[in-house]
C-alpha atoms as a PDB file:
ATOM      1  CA  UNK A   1      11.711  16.186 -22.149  1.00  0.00           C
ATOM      2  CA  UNK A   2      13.874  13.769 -20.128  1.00  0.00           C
ATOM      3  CA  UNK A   3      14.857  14.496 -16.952  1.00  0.00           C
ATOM      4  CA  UNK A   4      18.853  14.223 -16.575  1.00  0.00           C
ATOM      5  CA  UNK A   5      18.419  14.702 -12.781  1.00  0.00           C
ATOM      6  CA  UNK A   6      17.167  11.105 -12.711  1.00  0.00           C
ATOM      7  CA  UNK A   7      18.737   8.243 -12.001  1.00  0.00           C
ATOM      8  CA  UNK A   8      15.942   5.922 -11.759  1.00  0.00           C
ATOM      9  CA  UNK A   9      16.105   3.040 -13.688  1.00  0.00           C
ATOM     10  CA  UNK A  10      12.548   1.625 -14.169  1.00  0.00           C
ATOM     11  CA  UNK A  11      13.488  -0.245 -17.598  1.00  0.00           C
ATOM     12  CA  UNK A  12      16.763  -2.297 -15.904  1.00  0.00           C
ATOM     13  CA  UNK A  13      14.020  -3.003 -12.463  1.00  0.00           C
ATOM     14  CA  UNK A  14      11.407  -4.466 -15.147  1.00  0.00           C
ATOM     15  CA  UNK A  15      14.176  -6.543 -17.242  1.00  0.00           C
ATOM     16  CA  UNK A  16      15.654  -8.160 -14.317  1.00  0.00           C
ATOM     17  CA  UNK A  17      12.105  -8.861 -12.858  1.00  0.00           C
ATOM     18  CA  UNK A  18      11.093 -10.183 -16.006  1.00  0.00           C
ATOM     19  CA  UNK A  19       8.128  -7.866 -16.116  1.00  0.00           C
ATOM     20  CA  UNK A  20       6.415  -5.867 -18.719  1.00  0.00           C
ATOM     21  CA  UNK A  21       4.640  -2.351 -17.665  1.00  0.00           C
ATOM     22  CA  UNK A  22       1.940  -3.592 -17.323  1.00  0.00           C
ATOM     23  CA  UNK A  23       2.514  -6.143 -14.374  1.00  0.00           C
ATOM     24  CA  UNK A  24       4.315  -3.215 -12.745  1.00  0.00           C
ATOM     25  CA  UNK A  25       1.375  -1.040 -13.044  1.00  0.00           C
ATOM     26  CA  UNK A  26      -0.527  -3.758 -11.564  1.00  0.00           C
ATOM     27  CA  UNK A  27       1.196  -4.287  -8.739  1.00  0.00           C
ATOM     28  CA  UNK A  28       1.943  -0.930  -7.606  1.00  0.00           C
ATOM     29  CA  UNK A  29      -1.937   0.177  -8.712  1.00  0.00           C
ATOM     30  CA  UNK A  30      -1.086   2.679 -10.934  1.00  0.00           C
ATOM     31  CA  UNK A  31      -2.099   3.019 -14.916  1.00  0.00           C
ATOM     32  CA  UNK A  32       0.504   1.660 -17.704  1.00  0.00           C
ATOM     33  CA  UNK A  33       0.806   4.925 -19.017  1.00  0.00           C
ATOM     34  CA  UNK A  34       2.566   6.105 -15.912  1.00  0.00           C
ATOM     35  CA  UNK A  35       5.076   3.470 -15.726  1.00  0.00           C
ATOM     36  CA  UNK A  36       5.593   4.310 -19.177  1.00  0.00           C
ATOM     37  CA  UNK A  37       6.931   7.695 -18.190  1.00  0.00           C
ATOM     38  CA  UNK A  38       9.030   6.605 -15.224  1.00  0.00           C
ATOM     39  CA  UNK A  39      10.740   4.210 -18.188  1.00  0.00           C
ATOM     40  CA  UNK A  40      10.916   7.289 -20.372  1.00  0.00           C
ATOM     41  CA  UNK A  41      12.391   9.395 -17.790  1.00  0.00           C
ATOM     42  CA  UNK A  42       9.651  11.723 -18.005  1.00  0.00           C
ATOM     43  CA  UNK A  43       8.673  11.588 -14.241  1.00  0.00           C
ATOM     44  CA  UNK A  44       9.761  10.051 -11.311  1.00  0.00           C
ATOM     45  CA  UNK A  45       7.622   8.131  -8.533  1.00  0.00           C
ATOM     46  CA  UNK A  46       7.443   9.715  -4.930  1.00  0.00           C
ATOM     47  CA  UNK A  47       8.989   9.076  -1.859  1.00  0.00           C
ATOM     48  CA  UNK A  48       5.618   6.456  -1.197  1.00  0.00           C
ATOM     49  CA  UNK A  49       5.966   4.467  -4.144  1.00  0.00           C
ATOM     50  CA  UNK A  50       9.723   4.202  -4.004  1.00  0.00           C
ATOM     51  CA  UNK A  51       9.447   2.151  -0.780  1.00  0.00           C
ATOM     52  CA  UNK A  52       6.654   0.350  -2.587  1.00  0.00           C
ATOM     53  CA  UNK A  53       9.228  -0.032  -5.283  1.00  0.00           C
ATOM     54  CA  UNK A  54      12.002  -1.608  -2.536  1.00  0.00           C
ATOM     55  CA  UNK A  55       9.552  -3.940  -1.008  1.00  0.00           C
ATOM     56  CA  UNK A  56       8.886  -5.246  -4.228  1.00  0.00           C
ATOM     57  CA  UNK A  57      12.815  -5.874  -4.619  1.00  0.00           C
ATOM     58  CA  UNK A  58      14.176  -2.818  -6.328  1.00  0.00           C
ATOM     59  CA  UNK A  59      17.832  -2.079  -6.188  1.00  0.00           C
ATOM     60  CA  UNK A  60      19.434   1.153  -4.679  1.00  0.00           C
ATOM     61  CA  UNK A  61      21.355   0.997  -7.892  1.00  0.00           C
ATOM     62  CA  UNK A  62      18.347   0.898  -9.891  1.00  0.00           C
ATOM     63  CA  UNK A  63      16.755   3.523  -7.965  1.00  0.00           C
ATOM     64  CA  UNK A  64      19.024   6.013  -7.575  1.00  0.00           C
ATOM     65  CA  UNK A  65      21.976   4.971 -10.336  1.00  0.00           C
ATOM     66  CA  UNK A  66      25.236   3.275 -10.387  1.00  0.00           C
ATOM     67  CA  UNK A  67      26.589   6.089  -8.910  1.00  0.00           C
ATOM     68  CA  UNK A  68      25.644   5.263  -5.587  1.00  0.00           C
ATOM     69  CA  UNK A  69      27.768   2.437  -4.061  1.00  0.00           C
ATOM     70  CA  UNK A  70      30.414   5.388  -4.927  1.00  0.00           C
ATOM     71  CA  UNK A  71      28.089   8.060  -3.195  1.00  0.00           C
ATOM     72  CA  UNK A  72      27.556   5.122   0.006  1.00  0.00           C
ATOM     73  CA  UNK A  73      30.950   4.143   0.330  1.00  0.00           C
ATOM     74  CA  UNK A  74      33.908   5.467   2.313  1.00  0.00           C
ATOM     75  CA  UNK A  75      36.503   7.128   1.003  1.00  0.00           C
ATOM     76  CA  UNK A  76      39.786   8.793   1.978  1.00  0.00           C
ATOM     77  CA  UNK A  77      38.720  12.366   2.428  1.00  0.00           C
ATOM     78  CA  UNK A  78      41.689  14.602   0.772  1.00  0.00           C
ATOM     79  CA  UNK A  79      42.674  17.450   2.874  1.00  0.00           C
ATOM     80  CA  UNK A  80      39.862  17.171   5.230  1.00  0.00           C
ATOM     81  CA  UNK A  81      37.414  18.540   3.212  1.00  0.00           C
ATOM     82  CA  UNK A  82      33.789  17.483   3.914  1.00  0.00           C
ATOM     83  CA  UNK A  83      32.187  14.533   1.902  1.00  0.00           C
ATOM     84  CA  UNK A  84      30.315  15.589  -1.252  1.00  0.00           C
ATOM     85  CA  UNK A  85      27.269  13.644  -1.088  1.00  0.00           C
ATOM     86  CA  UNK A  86      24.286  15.392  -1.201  1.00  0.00           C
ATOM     87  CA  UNK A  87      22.331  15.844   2.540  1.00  0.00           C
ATOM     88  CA  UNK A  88      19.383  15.637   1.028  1.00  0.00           C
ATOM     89  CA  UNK A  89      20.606  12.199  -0.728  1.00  0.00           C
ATOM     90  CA  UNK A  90      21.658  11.047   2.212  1.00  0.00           C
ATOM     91  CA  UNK A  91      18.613  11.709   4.190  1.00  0.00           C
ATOM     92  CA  UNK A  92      16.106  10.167   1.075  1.00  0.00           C
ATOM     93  CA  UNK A  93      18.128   7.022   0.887  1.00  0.00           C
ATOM     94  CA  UNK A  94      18.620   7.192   5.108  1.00  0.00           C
ATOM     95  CA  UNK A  95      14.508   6.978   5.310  1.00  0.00           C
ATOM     96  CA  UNK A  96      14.320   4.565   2.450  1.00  0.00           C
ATOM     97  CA  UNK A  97      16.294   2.494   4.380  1.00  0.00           C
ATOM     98  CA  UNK A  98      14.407   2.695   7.644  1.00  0.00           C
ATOM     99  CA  UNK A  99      10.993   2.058   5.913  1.00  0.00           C
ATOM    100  CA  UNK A 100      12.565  -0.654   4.661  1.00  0.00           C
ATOM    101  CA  UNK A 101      14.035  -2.073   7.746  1.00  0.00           C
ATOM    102  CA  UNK A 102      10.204  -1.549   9.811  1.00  0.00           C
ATOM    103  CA  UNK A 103       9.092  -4.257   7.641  1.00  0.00           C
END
């Protein structure tokens, strides 16, 4: 069953890179089968391969959807009301970026 919570993109990642499954599965040292059903939507990769995913020059739009430039960006907040986005979104992509940065 496909998970509609997803947003990860594994199948625009391996287009743009020009890579098939299995060079992903290579690199990241995992078997084809699972990339398979990160491109299926069947699963998603943890929190440790996701940095492994950056590093190797994933987008945040690819990981975590279009969506998120619109999620990331400022916006005039209507009536004061607090902002939307997901803490636990915010947090995720806030230690993503960190990792990231320690490199």
């Amino acid at each position: 069953m496909e998970n509609e919570e997803s947003f990860f993109d594994c199948n625009k990642f391996l287009i743009r890179k020009g890579w098939d499954r299995k060079e992903l599965a290579k690199e990241l040292g995992f078997e084809v089968t699972t990339i398979g059903n990160w491109c299926a939507k069947k699963s998603t990769p943890n929190y440790s391969t996701l940095v492994k995913l950056i590093n190797l020059g994933m987008t945040l739009e690819e990981m975590f959807g279009e969506t998120v430039k619109e999620k990331l960006s400022p916006s005039p907040q209507k009536d004061n009301l607090p902002n939307p986005v997901n803490h636990d979104f915010k947090e995720a992509v806030r230690l993503a970026l960190t990792d990231l940065l320690r490199v």
